[in-house]
Protein backbone atom coordinates (compact mmCIF):
# COMPACT_ATOMS: atom_id res chain seq x y z
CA UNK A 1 47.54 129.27 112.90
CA UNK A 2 49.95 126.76 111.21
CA UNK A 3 48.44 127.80 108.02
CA UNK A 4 49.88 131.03 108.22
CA UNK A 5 53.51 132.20 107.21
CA UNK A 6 55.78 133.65 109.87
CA UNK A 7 55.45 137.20 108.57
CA UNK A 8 51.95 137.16 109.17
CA UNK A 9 52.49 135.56 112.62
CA UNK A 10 54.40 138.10 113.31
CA UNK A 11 52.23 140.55 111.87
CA UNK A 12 49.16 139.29 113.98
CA UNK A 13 51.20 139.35 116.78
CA UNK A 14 52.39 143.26 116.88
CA UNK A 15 48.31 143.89 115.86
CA UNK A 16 47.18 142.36 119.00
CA UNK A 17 49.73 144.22 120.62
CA UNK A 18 48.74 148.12 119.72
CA UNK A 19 44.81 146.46 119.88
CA UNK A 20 44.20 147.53 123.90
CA UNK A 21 45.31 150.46 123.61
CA UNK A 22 44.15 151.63 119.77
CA UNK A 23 40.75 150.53 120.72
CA UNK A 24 40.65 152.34 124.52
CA UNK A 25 41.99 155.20 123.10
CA UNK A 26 39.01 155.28 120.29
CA UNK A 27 36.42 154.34 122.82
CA UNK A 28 37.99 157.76 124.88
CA UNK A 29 37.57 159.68 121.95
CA UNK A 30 33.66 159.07 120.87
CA UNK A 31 32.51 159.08 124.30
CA UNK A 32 34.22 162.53 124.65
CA UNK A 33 32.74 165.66 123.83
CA UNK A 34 34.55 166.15 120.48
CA UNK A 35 33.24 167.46 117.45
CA UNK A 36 32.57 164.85 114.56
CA UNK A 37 35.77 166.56 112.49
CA UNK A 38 38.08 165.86 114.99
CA UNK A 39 36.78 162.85 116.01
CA UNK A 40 37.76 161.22 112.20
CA UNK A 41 40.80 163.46 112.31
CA UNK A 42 42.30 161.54 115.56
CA UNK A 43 40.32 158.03 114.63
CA UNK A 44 42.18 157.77 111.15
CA UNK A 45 45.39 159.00 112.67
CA UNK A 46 45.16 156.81 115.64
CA UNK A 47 44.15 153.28 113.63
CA UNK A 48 47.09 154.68 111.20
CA UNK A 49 49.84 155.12 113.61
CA UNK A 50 48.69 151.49 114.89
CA UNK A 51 48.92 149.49 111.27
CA UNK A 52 52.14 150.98 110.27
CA UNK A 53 53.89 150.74 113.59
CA UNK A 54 52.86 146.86 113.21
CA UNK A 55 53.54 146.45 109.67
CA UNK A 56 57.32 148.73 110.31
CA UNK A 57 57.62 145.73 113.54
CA UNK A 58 56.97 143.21 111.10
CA UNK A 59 59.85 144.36 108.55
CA UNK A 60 61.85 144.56 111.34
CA UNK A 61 61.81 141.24 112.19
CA UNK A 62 61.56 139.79 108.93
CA UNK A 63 63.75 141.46 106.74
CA UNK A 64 66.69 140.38 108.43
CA UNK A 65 65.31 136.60 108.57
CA UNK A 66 65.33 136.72 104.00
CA UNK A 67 69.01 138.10 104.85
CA UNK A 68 70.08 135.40 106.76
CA UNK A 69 68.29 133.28 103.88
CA UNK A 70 69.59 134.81 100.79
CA UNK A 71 73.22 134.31 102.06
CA UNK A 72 72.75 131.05 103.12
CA UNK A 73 71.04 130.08 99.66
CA UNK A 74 74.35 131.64 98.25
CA UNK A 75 75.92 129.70 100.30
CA UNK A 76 74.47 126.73 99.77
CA UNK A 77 74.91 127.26 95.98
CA UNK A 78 78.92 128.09 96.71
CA UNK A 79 78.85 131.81 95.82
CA UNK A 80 80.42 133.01 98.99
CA UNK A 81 80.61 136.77 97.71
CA UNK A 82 77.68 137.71 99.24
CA UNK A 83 78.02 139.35 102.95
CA UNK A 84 75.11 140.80 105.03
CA UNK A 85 75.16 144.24 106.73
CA UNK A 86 74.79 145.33 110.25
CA UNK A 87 77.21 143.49 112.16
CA UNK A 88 78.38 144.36 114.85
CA UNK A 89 79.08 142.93 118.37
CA UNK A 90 76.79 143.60 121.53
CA UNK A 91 73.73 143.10 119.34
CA UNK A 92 72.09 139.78 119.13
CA UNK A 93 70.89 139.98 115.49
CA UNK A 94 74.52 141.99 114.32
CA UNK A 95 76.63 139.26 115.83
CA UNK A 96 74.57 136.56 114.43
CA UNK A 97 75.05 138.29 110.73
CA UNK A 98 78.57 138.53 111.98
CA UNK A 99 78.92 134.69 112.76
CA UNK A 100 77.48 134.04 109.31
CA UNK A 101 80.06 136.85 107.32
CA UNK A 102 82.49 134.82 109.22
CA UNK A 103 81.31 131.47 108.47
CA UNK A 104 81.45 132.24 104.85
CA UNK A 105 85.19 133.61 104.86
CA UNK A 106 85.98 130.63 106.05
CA UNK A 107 84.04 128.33 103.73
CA UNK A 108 85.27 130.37 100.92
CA UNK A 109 88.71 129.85 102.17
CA UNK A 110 87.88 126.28 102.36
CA UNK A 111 86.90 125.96 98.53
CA UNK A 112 89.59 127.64 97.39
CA UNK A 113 92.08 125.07 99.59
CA UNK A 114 90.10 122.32 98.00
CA UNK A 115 90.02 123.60 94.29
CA UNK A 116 93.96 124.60 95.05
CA UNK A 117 94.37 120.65 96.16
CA UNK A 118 92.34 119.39 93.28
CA UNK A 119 94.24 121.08 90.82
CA UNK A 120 97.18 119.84 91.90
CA UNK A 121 96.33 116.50 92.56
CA UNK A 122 94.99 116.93 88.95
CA UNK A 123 98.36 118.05 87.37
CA UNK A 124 100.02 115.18 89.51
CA UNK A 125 98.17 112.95 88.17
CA UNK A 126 98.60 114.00 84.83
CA UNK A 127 101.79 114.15 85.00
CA UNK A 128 103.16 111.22 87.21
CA UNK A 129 104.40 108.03 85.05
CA UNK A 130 101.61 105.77 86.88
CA UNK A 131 98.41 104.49 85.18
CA UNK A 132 95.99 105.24 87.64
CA UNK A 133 92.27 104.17 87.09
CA UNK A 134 88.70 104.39 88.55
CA UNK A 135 85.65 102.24 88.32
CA UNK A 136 82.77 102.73 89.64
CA UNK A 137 80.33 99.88 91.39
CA UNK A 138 79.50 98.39 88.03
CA UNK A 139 83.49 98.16 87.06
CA UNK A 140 82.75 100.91 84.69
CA UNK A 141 85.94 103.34 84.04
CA UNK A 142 85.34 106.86 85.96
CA UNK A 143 88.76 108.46 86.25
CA UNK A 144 91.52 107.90 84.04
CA UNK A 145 94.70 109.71 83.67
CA UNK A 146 97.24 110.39 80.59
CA UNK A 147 99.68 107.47 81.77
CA UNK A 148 96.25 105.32 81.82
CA UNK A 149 95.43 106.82 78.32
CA UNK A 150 98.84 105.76 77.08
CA UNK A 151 98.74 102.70 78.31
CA UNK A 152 95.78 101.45 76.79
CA UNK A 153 96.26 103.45 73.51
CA UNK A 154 93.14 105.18 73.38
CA UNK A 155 92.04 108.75 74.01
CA UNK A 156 90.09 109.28 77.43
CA UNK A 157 86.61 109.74 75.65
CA UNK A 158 86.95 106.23 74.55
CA UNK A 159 87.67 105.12 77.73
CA UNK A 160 85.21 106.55 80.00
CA UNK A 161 82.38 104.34 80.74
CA UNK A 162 83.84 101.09 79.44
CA UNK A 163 84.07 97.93 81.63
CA UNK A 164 87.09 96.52 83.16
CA UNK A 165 86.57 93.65 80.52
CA UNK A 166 86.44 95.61 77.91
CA UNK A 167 89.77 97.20 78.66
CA UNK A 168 91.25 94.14 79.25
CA UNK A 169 91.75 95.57 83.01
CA UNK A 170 89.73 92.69 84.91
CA UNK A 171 92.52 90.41 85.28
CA UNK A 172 94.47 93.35 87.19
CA UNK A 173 91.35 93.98 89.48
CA UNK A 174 91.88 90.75 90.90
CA UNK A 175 94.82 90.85 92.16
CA UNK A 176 94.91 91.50 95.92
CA UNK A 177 97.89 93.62 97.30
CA UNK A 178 101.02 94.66 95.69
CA UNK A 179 102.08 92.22 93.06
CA UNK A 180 104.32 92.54 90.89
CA UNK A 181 103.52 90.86 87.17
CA UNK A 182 104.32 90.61 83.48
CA UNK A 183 101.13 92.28 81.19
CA UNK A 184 100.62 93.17 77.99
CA UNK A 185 98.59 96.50 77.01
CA UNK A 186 98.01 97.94 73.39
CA UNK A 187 100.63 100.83 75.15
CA UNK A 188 103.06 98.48 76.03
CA UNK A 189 104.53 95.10 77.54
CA UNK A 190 107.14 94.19 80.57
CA UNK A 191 107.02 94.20 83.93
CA UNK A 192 104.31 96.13 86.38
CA UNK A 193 103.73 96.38 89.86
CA UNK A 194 99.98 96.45 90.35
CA UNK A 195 97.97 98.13 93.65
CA UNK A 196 94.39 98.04 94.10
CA UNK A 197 92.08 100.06 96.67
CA UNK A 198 89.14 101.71 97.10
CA UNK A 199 87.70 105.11 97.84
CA UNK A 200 84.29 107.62 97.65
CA UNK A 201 83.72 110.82 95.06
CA UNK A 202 80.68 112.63 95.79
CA UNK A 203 79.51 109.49 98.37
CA UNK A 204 80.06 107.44 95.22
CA UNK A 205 82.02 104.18 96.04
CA UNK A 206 85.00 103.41 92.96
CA UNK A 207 87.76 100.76 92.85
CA UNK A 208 91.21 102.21 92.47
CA UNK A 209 93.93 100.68 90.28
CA UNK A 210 97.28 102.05 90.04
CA UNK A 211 99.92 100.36 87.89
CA UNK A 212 103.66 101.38 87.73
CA UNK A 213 105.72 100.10 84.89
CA UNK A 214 109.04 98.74 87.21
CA UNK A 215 110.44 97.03 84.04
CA UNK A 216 112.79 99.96 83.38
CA UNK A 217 114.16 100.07 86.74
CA UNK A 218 114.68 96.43 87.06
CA UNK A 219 116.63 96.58 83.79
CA UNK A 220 118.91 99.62 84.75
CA UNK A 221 119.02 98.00 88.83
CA UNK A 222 120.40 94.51 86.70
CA UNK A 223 123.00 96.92 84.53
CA UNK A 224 124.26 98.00 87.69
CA UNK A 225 124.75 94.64 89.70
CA UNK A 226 126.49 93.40 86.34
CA UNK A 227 128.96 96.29 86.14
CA UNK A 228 129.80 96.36 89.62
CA UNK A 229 129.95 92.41 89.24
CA UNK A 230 132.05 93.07 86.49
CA UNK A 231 134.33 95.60 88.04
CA UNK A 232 134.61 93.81 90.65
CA UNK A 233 135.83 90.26 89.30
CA UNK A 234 137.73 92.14 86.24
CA UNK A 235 139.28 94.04 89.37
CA UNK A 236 140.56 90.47 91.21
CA UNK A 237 141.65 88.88 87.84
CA UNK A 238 143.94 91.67 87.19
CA UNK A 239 145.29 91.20 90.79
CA UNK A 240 146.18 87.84 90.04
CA UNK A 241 146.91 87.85 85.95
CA UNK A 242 149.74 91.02 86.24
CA UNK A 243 151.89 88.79 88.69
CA UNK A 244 151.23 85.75 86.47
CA UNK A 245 151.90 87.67 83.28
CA UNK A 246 154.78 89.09 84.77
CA UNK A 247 157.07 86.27 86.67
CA UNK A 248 155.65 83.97 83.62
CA UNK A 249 157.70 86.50 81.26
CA UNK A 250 160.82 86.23 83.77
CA UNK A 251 160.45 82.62 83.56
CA UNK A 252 160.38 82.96 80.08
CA UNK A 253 163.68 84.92 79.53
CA UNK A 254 165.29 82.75 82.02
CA UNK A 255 164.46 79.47 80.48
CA UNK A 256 165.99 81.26 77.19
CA UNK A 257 169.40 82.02 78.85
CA UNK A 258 172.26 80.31 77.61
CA UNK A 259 173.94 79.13 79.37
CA UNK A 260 171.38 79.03 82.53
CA UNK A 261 172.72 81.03 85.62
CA UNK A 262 173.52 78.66 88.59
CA UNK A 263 170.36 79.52 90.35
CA UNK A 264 167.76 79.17 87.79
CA UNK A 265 166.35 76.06 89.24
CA UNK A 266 165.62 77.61 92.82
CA UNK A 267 164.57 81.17 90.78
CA UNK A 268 161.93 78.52 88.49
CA UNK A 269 160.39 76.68 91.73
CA UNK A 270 160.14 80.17 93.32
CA UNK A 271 158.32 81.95 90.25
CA UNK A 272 155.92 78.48 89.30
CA UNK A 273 155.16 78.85 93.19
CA UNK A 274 153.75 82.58 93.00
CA UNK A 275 152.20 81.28 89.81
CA UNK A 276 150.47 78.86 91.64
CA UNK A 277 149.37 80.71 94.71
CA UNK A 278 147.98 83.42 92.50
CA UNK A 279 145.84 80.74 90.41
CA UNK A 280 144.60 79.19 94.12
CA UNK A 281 143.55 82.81 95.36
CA UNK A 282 141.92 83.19 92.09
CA UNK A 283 140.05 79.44 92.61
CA UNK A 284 139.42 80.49 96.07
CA UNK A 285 137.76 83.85 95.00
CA UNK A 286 135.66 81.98 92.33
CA UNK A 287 134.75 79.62 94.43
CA UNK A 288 133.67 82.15 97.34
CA UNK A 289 131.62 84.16 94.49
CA UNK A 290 129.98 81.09 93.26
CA UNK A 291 128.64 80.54 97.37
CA UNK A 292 127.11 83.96 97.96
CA UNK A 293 125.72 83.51 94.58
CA UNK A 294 124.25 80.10 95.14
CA UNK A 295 123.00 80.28 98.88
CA UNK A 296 119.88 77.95 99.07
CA UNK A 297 116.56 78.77 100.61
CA UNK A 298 116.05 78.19 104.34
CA UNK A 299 114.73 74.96 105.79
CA UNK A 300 112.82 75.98 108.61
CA UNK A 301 112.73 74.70 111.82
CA UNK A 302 112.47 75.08 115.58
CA UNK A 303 115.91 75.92 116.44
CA UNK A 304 116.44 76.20 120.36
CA UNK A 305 118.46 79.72 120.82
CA UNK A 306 120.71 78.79 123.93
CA UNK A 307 121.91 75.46 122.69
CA UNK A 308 122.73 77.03 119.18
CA UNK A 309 124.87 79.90 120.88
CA UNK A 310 126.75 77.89 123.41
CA UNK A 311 127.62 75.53 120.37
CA UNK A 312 128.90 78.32 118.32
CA UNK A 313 130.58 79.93 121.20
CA UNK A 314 132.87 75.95 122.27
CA UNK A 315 133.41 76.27 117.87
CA UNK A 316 135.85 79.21 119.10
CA UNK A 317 139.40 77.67 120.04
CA UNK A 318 141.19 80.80 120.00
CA UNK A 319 139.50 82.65 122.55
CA UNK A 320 137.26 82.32 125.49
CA UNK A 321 133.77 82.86 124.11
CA UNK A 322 131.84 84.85 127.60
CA UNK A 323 128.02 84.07 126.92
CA UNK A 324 125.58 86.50 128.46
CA UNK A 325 122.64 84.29 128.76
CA UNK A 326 119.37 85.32 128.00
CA UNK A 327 115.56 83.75 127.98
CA UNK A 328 114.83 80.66 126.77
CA UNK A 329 113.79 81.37 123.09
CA UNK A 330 113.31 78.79 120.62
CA UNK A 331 112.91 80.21 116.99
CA UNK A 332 111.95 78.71 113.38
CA UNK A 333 114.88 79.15 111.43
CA UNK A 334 117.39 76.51 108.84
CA UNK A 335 119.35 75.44 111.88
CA UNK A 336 122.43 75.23 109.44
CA UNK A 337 122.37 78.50 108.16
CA UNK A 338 121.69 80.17 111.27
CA UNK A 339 124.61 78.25 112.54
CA UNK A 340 126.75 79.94 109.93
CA UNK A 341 125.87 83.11 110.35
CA UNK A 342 126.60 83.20 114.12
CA UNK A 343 130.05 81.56 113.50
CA UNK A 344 130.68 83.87 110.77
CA UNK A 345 130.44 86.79 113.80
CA UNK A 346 132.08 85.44 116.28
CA UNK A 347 134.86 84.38 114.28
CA UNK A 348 134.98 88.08 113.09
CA UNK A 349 134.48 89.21 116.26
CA UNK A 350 137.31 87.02 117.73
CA UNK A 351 139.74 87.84 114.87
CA UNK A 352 139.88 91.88 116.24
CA UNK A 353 140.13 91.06 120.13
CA UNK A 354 142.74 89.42 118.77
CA UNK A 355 144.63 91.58 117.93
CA UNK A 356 144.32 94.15 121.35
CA UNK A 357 143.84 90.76 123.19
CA UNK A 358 140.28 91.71 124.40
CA UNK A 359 137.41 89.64 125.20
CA UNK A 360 134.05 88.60 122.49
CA UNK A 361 130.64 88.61 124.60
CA UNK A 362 127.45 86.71 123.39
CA UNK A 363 123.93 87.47 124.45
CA UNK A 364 120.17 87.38 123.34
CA UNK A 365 117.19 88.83 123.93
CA UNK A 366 113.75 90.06 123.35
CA UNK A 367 112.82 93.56 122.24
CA UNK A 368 109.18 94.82 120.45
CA UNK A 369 108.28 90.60 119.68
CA UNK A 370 111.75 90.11 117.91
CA UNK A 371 114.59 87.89 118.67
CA UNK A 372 117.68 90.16 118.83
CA UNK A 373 121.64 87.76 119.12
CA UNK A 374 124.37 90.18 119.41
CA UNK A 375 128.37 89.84 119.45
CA UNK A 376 131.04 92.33 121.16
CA UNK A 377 134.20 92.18 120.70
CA UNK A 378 136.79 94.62 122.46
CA UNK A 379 139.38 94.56 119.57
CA UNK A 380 139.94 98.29 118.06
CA UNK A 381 136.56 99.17 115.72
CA UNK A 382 136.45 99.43 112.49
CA UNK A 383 137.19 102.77 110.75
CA UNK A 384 134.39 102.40 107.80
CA UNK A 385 131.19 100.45 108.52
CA UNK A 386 129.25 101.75 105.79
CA UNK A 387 131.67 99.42 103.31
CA UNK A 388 131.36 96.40 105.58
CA UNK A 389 128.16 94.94 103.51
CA UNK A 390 130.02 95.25 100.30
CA UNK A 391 130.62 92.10 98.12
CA UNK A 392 134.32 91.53 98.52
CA UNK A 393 135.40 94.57 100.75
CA UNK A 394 137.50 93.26 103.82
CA UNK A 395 139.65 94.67 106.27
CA UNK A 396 141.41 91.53 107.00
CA UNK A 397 144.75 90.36 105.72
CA UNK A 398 143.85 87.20 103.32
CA UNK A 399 140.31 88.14 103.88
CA UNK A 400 137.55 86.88 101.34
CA UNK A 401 135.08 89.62 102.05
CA UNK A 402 132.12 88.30 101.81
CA UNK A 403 131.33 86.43 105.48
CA UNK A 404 129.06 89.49 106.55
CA UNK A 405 127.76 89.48 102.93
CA UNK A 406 126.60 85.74 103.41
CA UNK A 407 125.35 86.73 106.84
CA UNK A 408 123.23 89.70 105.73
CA UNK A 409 121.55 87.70 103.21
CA UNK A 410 120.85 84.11 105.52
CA UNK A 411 119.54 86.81 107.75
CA UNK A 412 117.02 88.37 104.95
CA UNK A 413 116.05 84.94 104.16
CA UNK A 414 114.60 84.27 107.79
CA UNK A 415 112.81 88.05 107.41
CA UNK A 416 115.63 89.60 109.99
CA UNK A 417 118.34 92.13 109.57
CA UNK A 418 121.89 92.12 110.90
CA UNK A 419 124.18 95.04 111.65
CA UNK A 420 127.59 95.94 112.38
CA UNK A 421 128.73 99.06 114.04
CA UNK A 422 131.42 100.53 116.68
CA UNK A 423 130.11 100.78 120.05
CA UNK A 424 129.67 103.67 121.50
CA UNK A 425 130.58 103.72 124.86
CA UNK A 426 133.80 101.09 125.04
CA UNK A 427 135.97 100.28 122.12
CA UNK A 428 135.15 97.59 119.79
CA UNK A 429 132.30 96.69 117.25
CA UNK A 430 128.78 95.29 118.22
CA UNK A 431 127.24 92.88 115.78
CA UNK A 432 123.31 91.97 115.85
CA UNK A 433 121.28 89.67 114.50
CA UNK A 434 117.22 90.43 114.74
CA UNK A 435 114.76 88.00 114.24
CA UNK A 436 110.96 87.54 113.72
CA UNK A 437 109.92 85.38 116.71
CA UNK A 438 107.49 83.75 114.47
């Protein structure tokens, strides 16, 4: 009976049912003593009653089933206004047409989450300053959006379904990772940073290439590190010019003087001297500038940690350096620089338990596969440590302000960072150095 649909299955099946007892109760009636009239009467009514009970148990059980189908065709076809009647709980057939209401509330609330995220990601897209293309398997363009448009100086449909060649776009699919590189487009030339990936539309692999014009940042990141350079050094020439200008005026006037005062000698050496330290603090602050500006790139090395701290610590005269101890670490670093850096902070850290005649501590350490070097000193904090980074900025009398400038950036050179804050428990600052151990 494979042959047959499941209507008629059914339809067989509540026949056979009513067949006992339709045909024992017509066999009852023509063996009885009935007349002929009533005998058609009861046949007719009995072989009726038997068909359309069937044919009522067949709807019964089917109608329901091309429910169930015609809202699961809508669904399938994502027209989720359709809903079925007769649910209800306690029913098996009313709580499966409730399940499938349900199911298509949710679906339906679904889509219109995903259409709400497509849009957006859509007007994002649009309107982001990022070129942002897609190619398909064959490097043909798929998804373009108005920054990609621009860009390339076309309208999208003469875009879509061009090769990477053909938009002069190959040369930026090859580049693996985040690199940064100078390009020339029809929209435009200078600097871009260029990211590649890949993900699936409708199971369809594409190639994703993003490209960010950093050009206009770099230039208005360079304006800034030339008028704060400029501030700045304008800022320590005046320091030094206004006494020059000044006592070189006095001197001036004095030489004039006729006749000279008795003094003028001893008031000439005096003002020529201030003259003269002024010019050396000037050379000295030239001179520091032209160091942080001209630091050289590591040579790397195997540096052995404990012997480099214990030597830094004996460079200390003024104080007795305690060393902590720690493993034996050895790590790749310019021995030189490194060197530097660690006298740089101890020397700092000695200069404020100087002054509250407290104690520096040295120690190092492993933590999460880095190589962390810190320095305490019990001297009296420091009030601002945000500023202690800056070029220049120093809380020190004579200071040159820029020792934990030099540090930070030998530190950056070797992939590590190094920080400066109060403690928090004792008085004093806590300097440390973190290092790849690779």
């Amino acid at each position: 009976m494979h042959w047959l649909t499941h209507d008629r299955r059914v339809w067989l099946m509540a026949l056979g049912a009513g067949l006992p007892g339709t045909a024992i109760a017509l066999i009852l009636l023509w063996r009885g003593d009935f007349s002929s009239k009533l005998q058609w009467t009861l046949t007719l009514f009995i072989v009726g009653l038997w068909w359309g009970v069937s044919v009522a148990l067949r709807d019964r059980v089917v109608y329901p089933l091309q429910t169930l189908s015609n809202l699961l065709a809508a669904l399938r076809e994502e027209d989720f206004s359709i809903r079925a009647r007769g649910q209800r709980r306690n029913d098996p057939l009313g709580e499966v047409l409730l399940e499938m209401n349900a199911l298509a509330d949710t679906l339906r609330e679904q889509r219109l989450g995903a259409m709400e995220a497509t849009s957006l990601l859509r007007a994002v897209m649009e309107e982001i300053p990022v070129a942002v293309f897609a190619f398909d398997r064959d490097r043909r363009l798929r998804v373009v959006n108005r920054a990609g448009e621009r860009l390339l100086a076309r309208p999208i449909e003469r875009l879509l379904g061009r090769t990477a060649d053909e938009l002069g776009l190959a040369p930026c699919l090859a580049i693996s990772g985040p690199t940064s590189a100078s390009l020339t487009f029809p929209g435009g030339a200078g600097r871009w940073e260029v990211r590649s990936g890949h993900f699936r539309q409708g199971g369809m692999p594409l190639e994703l290439l993003v490209m960010t014009d950093v050009s206009r940042s770099l230039r208005d990141e360079e304006r800034q590190a030339w008028q704060r350079l400029i501030r700045v050094i304008g800022h320590e020439i005046n320091n030094s010019l206004a006494p020059i200008k000044s006592i070189a005026n006095s001197l001036e006037r004095l030489v004039a003087r006729d006749p000279k005062p008795a003094d003028w000698d001893s008031d000439m050496r005096d003002g020529l001297q201030v003259i003269g330290g002024r010019a050396d603090s000037l050379g000295r602050f030239t001179a520091a500038y032209a160091q942080l500006a001209r630091l050289p790139a590591p040579t790397i090395e195997p540096v052995p940690l404990p012997a480099l701290v214990a030597r830094v610590a004996g460079l200390e005269r003024r104080l007795a350096v305690r060393i902590d101890g720690g493993p034996q670490i050895t790590v790749n670093a310019d021995p030189a620089q490194l060197e530097q850096l660690l006298i740089n902070l101890v020397r700092n850290a000695a200069d404020a338990a100087l002054v509250t005649g407290g104690a520096v501590h040295v120690g190092w350490g492993l933590a999460d596969g880095r190589v962390r070097v810190w320095v305490e000193d019990e001297g009296p904090g420091v009030s601002n440590p945000a500023n202690l980074f800056v070029p220049f900025f120093t809380t020190k009398p004579g200071g040159s302000g820029i020792g934990l400038v030099l540090c930070r950036q030998i530190a950056e050179a070797h992939g590590g960072t190094v920080t400066l804050d109060n403690r928090k428990a004792e008085l004093g600052c806590r300097a440390e150095l973190v290092l790849p151990l690779e």
